[in-house]
C-alpha atoms as a PDB file:
ATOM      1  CA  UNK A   1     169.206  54.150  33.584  1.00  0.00           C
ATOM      2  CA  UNK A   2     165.846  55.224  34.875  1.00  0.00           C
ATOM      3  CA  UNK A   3     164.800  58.526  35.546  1.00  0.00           C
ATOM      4  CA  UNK A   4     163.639  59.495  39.247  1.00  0.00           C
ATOM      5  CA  UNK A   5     160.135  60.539  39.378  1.00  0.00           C
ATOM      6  CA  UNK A   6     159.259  64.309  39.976  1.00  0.00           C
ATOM      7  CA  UNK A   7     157.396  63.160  43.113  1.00  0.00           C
ATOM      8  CA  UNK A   8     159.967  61.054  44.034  1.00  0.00           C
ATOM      9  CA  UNK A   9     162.984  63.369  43.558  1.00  0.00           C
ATOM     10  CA  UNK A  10     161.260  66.110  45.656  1.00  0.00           C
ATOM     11  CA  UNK A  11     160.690  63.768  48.466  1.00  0.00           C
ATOM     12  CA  UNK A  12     164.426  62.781  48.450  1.00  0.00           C
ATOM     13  CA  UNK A  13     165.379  66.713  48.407  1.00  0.00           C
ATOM     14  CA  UNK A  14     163.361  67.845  51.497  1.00  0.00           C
ATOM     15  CA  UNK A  15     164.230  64.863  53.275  1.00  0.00           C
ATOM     16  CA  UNK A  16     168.500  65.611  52.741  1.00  0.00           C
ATOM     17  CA  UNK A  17     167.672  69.535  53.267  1.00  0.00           C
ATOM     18  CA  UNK A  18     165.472  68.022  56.931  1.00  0.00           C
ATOM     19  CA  UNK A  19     169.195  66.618  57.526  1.00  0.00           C
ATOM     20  CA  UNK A  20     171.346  69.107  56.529  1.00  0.00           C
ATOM     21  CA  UNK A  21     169.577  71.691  58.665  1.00  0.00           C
ATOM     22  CA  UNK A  22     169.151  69.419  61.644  1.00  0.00           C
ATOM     23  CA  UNK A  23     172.789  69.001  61.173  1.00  0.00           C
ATOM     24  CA  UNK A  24     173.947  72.422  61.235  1.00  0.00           C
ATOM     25  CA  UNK A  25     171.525  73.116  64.120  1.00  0.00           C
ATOM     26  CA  UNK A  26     173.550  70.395  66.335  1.00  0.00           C
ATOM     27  CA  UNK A  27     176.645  72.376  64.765  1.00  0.00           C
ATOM     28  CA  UNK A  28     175.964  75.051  66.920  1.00  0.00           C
ATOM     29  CA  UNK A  29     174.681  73.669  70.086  1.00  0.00           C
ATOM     30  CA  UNK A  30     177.926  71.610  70.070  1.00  0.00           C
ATOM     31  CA  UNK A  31     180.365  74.537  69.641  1.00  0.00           C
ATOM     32  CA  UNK A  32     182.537  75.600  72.235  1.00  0.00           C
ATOM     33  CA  UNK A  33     183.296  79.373  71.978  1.00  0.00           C
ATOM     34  CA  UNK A  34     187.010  78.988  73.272  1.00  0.00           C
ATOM     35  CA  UNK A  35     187.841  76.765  70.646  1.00  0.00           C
ATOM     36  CA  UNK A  36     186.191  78.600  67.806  1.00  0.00           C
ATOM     37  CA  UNK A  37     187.407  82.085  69.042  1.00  0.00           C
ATOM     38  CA  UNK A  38     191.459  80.357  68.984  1.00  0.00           C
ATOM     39  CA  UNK A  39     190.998  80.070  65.627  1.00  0.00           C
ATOM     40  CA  UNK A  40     190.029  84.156  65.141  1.00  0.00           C
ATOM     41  CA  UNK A  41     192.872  87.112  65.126  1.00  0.00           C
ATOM     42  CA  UNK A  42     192.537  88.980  68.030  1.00  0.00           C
ATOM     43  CA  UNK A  43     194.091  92.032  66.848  1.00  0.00           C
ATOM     44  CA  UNK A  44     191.956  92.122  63.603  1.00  0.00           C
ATOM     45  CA  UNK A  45     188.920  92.739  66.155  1.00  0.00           C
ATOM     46  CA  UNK A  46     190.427  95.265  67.886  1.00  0.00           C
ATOM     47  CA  UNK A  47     191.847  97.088  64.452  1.00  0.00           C
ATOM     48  CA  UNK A  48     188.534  97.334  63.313  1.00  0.00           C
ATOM     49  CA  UNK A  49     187.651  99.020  66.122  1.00  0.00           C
ATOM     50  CA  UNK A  50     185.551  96.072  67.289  1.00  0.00           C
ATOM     51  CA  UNK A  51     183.600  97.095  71.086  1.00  0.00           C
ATOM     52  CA  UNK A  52     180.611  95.272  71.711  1.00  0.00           C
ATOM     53  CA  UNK A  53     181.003  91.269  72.710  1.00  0.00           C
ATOM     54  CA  UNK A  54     178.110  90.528  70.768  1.00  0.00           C
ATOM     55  CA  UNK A  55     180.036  91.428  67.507  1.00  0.00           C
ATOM     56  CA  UNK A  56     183.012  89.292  67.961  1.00  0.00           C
ATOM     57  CA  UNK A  57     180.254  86.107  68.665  1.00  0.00           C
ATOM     58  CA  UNK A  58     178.474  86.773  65.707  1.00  0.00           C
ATOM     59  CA  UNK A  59     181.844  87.288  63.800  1.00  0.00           C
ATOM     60  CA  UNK A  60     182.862  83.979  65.243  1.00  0.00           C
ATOM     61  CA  UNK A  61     179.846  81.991  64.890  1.00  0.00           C
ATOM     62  CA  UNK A  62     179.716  83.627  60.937  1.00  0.00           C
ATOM     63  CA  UNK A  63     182.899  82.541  59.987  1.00  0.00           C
ATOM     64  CA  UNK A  64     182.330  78.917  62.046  1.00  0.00           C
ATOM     65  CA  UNK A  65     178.919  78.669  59.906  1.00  0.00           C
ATOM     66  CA  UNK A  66     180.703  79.528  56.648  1.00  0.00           C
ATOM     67  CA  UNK A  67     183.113  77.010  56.668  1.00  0.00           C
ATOM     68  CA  UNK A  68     181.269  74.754  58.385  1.00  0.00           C
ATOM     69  CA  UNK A  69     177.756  74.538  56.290  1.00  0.00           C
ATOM     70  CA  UNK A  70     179.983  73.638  52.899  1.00  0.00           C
ATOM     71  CA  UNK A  71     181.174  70.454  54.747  1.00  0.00           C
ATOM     72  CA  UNK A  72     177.996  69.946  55.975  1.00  0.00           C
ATOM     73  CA  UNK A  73     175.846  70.386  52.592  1.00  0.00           C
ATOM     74  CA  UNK A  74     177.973  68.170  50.876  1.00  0.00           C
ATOM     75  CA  UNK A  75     177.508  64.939  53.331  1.00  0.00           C
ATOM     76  CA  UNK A  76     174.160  65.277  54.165  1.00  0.00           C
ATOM     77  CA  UNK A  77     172.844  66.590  50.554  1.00  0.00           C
ATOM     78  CA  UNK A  78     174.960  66.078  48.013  1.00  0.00           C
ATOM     79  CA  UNK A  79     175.931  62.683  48.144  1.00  0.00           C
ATOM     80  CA  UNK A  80     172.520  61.327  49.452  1.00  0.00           C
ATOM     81  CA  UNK A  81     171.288  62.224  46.848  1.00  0.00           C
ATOM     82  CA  UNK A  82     173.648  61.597  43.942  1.00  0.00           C
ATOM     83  CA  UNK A  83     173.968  58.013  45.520  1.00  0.00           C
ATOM     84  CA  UNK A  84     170.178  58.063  45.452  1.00  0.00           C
ATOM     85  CA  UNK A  85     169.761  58.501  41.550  1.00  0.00           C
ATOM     86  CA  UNK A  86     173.123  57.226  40.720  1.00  0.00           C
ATOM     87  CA  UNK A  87     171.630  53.773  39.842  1.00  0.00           C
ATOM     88  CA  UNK A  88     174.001  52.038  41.848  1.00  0.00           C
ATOM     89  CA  UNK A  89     174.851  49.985  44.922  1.00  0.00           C
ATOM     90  CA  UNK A  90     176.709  51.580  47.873  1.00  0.00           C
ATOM     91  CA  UNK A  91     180.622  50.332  47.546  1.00  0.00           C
ATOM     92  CA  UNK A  92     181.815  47.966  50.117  1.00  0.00           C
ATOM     93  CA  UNK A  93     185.084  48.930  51.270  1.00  0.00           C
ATOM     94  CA  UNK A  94     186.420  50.222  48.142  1.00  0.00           C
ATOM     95  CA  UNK A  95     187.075  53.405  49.785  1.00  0.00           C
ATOM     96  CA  UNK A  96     184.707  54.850  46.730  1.00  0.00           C
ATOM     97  CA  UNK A  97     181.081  55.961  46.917  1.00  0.00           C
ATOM     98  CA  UNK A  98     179.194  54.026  44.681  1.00  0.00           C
ATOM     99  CA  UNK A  99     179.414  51.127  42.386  1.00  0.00           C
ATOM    100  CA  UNK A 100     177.321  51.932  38.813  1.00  0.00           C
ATOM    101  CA  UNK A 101     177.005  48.128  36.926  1.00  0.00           C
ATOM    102  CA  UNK A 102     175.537  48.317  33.314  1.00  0.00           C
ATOM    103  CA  UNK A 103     176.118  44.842  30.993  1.00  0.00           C
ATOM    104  CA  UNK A 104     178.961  47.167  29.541  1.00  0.00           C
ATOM    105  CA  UNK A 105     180.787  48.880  32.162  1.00  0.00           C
ATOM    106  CA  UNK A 106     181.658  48.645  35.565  1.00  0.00           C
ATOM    107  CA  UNK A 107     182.047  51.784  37.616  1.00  0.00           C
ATOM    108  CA  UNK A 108     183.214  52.879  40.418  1.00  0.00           C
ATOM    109  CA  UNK A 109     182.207  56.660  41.739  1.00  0.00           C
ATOM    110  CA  UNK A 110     183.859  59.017  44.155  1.00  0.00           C
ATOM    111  CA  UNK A 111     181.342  61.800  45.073  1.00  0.00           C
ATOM    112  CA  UNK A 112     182.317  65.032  46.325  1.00  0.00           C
ATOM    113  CA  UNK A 113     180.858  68.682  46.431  1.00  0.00           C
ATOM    114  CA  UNK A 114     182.849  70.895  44.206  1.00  0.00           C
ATOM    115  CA  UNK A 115     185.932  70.604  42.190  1.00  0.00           C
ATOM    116  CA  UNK A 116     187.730  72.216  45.425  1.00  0.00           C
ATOM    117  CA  UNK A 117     187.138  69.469  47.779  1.00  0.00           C
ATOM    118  CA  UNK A 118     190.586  68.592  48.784  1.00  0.00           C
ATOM    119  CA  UNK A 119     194.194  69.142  48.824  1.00  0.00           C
ATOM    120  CA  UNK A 120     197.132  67.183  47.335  1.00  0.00           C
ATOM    121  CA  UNK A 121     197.555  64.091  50.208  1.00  0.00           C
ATOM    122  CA  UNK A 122     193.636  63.532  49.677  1.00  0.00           C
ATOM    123  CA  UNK A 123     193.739  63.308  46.061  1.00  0.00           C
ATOM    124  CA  UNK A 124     196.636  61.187  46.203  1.00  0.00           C
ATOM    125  CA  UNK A 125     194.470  59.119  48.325  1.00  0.00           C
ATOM    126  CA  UNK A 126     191.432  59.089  45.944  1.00  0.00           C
ATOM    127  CA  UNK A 127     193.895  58.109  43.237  1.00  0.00           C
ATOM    128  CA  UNK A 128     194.957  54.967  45.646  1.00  0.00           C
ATOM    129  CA  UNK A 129     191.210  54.200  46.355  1.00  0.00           C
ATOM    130  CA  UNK A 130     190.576  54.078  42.590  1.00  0.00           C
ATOM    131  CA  UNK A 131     193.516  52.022  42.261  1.00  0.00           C
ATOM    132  CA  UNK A 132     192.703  49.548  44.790  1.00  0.00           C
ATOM    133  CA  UNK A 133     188.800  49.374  43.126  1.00  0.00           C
ATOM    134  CA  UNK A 134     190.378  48.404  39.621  1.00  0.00           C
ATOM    135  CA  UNK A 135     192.336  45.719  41.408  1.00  0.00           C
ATOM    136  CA  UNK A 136     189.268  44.079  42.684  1.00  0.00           C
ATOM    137  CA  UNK A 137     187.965  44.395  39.842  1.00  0.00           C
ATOM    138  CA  UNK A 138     190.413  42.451  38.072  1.00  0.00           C
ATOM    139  CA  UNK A 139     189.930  39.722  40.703  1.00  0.00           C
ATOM    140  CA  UNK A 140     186.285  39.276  40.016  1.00  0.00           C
ATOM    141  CA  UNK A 141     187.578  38.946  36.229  1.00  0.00           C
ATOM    142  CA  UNK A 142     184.431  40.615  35.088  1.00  0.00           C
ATOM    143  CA  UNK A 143     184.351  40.846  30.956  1.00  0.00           C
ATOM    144  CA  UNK A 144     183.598  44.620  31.125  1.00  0.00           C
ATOM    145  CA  UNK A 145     185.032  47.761  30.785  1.00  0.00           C
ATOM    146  CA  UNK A 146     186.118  49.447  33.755  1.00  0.00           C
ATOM    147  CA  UNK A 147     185.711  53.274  34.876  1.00  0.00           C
ATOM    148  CA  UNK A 148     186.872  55.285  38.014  1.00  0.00           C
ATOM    149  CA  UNK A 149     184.733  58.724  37.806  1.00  0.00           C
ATOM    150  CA  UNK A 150     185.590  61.432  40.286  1.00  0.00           C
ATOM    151  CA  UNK A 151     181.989  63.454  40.550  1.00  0.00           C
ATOM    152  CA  UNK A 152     181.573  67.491  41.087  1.00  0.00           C
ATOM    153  CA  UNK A 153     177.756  67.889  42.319  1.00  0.00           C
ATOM    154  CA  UNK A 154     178.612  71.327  40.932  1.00  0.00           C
ATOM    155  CA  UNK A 155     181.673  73.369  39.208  1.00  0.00           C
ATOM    156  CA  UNK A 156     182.506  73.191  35.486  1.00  0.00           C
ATOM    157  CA  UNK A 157     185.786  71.082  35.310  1.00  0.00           C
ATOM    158  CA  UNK A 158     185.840  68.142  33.426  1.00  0.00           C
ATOM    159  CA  UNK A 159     188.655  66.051  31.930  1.00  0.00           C
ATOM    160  CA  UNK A 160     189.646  62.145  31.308  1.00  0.00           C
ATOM    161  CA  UNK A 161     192.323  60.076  32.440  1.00  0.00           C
ATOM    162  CA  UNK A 162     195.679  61.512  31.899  1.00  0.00           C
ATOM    163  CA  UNK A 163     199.686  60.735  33.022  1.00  0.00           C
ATOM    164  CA  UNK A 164     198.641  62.376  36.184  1.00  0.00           C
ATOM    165  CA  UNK A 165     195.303  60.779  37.455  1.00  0.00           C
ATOM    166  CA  UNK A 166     193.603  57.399  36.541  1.00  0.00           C
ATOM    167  CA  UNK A 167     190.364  58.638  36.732  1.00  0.00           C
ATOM    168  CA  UNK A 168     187.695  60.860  34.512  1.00  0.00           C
ATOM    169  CA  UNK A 169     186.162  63.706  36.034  1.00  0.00           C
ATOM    170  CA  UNK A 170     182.462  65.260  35.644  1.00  0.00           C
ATOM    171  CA  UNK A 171     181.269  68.619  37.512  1.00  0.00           C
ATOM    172  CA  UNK A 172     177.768  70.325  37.278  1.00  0.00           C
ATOM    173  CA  UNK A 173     175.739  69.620  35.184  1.00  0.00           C
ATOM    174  CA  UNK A 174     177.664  66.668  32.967  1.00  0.00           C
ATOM    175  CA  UNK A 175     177.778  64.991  36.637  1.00  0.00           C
ATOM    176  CA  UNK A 176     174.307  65.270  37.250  1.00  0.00           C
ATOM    177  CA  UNK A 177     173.598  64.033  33.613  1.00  0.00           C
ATOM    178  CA  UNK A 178     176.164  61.535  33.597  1.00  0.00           C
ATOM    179  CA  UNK A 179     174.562  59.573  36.084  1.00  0.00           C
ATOM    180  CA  UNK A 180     170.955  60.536  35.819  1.00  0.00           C
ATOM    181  CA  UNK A 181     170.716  60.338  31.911  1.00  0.00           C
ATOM    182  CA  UNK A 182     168.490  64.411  32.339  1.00  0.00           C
ATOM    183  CA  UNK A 183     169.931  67.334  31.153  1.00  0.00           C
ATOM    184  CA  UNK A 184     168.276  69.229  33.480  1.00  0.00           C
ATOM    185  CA  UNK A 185     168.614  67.488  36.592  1.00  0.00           C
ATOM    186  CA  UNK A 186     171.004  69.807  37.972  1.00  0.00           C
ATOM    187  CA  UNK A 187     167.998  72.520  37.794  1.00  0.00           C
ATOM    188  CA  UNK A 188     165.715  69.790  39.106  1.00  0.00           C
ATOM    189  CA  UNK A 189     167.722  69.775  42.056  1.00  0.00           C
ATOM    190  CA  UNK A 190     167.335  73.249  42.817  1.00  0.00           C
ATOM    191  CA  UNK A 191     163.863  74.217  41.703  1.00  0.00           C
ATOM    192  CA  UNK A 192     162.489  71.149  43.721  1.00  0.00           C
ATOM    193  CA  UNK A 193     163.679  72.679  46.721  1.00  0.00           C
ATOM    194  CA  UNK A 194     160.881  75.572  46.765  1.00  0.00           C
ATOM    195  CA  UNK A 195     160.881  77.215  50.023  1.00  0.00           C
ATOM    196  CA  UNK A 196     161.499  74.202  51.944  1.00  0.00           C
ATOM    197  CA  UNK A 197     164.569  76.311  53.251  1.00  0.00           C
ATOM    198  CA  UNK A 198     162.556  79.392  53.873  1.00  0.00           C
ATOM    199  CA  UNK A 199     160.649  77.309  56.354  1.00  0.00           C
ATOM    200  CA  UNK A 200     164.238  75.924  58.443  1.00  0.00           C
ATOM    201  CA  UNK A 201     165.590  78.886  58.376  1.00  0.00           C
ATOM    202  CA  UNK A 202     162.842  80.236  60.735  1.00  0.00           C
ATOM    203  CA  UNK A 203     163.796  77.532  62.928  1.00  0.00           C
ATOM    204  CA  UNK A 204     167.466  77.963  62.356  1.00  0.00           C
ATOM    205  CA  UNK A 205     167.134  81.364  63.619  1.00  0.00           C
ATOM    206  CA  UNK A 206     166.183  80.687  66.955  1.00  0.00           C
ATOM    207  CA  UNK A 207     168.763  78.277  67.551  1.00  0.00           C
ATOM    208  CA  UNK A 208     171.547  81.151  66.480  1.00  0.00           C
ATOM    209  CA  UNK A 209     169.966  83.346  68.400  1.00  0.00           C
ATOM    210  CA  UNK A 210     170.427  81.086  71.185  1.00  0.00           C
ATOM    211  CA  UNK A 211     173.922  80.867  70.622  1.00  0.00           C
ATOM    212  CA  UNK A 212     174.590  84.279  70.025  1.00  0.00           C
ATOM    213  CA  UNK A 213     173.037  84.821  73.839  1.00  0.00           C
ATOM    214  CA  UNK A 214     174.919  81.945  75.134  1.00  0.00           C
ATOM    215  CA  UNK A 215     178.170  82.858  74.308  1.00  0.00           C
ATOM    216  CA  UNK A 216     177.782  86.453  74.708  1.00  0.00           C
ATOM    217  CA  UNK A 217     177.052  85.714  78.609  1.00  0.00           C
ATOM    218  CA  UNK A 218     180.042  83.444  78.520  1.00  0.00           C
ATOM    219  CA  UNK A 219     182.618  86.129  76.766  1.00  0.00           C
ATOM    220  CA  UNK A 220     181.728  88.788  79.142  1.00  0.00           C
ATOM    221  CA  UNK A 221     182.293  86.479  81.801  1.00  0.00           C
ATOM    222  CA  UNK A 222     185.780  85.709  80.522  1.00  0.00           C
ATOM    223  CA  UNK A 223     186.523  88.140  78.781  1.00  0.00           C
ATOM    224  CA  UNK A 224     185.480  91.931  79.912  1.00  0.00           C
ATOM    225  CA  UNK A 225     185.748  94.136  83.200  1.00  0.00           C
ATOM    226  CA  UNK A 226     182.902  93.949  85.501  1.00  0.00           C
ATOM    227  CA  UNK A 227     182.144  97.537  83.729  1.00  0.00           C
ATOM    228  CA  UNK A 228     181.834  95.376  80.280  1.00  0.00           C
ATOM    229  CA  UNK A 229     184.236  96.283  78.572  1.00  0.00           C
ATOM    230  CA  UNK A 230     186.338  94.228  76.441  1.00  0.00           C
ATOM    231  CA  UNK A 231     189.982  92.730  78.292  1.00  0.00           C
ATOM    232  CA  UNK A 232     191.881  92.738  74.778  1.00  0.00           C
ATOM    233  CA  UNK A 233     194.620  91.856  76.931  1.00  0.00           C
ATOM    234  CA  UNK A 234     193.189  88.777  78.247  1.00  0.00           C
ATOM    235  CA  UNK A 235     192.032  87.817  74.707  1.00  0.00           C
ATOM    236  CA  UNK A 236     195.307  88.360  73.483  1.00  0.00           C
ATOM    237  CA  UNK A 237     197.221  86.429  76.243  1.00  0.00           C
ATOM    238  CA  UNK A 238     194.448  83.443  75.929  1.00  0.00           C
ATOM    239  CA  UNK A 239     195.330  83.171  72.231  1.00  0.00           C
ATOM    240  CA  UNK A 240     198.958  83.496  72.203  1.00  0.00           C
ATOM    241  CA  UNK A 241     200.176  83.588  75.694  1.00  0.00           C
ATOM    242  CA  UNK A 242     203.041  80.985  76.541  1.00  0.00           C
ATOM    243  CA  UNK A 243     203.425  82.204  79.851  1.00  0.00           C
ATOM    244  CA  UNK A 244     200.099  82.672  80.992  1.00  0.00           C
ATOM    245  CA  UNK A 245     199.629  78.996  79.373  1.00  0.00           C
ATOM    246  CA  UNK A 246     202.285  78.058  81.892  1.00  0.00           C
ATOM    247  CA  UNK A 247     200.916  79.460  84.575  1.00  0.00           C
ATOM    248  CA  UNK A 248     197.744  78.372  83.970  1.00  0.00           C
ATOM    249  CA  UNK A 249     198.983  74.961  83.824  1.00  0.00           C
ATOM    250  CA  UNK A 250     200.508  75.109  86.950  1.00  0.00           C
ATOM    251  CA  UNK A 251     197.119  76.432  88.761  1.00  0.00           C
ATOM    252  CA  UNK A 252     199.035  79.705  89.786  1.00  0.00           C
ATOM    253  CA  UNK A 253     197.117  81.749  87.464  1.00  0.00           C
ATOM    254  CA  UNK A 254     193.030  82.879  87.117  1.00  0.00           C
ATOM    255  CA  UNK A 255     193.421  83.111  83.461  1.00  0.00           C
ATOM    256  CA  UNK A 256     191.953  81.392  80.834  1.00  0.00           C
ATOM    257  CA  UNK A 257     193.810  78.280  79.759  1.00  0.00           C
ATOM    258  CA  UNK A 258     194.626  77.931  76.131  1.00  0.00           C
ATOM    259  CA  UNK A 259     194.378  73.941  74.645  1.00  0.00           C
ATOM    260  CA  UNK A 260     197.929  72.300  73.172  1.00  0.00           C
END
């Protein structure tokens, strides 16, 4: 296959990391911070002797950001670009990424972000995708080898079809090679990125910032005395209370509701 130009590739790699960060930036302007801070431990904060609002929000937008960003990276990066250089042809319905055709082999390419991308039920179901891919395959009666490859975009494993899985697997830097033909793309990727981040971060910034303001007005509002002090009671019973639910339900109660 034919290798990406330079100019090309870094053109491709600012324009995924323009979507990744506009991405994450409509991350946080959609969060609620009732639904993020259900997902906290209220007693952790107040064992650590947690006392200022602002630290729980920035706990709680941290730990949103964390999780969040890897999901995020992966979609709007990862597999832009691997689809980009892959050669191929976007698969139809497959419920695979990509579809690489040489006059030898046929095959069909699941794309994901590390080799910790999913738990049993969605393997199972990438195993059934793959499965459903060779079976079209065999309908078009094509007179060439097939091959289901499940791709890292980075991670070590590696490993071919076995009792257990119907599929090969490529992380790292035998993905990026794999399906780029350059040893070094996997480098490429990074060094190409120069300080194209540097730059969105400033802008990222501001927009945490802005969150960090927003819901610190609306916890004290909810949650703290008029003095400002934190109502670890009210926190608590928000988070786990059934009764207060129940009243709150009922419109008999001022507290917080809590979501099914």
């Amino acid at each position: 296959m034919a290798a990406i130009a330079p100019e090309r590739l870094e053109a491709l790699i600012r324009q995924q990391l323009d979507v990744f960060y506009a991405r994450r930036v409509q991350a946080l302007s959609r969060l609620n911070l009732k639904d993020t801070l259900r997902r906290k431990n209220p007693y952790l904060f107040r064992a650590i002797g947690v006392q200022k609002a602002s630290e729980i929000v920035e706990q709680v937008l941290q730990a949103f950001m964390s999780s969040s960003d890897e999901g995020i990276f992966g979609d709007a990066f990862f597999e832009p670009v691997a689809k980009e250089v892959c050669g191929g042809v976007a698969a139809g319905g497959a419920g695979v990424d990509v579809v690489i055709e040489t006059p030898n082999e046929y095959t069909v390419l699941s794309v994901k972000s590390g080799p910790n991308w999913g738990n049993s039920s969605q393997m199972r179901k990438l195993q059934d995708d793959f499965n459903t891919a060779r079976s079209v395959f065999l309908n078009k009666k094509l007179r060439k080898h097939f091959r289901a490859l499940l791709g890292h975009c980075y991670g070590r494993k590696s490993g071919e079809p076995n009792a257990k899985r119907s599929y090969s697997v490529r992380s790292g830097q035998a993905f990026w090679e794999e399906i780029t033909g350059d040893t070094d793309f996997y480098l490429k990727l990074i060094g190409f990125m120069k300080d194209h981040p540097v730059q969105h971060r400033i802008e990222f910034e501001k927009a945490w910032n802005q969150a960090v303001n927003r819901f610190t007005a609306e916890f004290l509002k909810d949650f703290a005395t008029a003095e400002g002090v934190i109502d670890w009671e009210k926190i608590v019973a928000f988070k786990s209370g059934e009764r207060r639910q129940a009243k709150d339900d009922s419109g008999t109660s001022d507290g917080p509701a809590d979501a099914a």
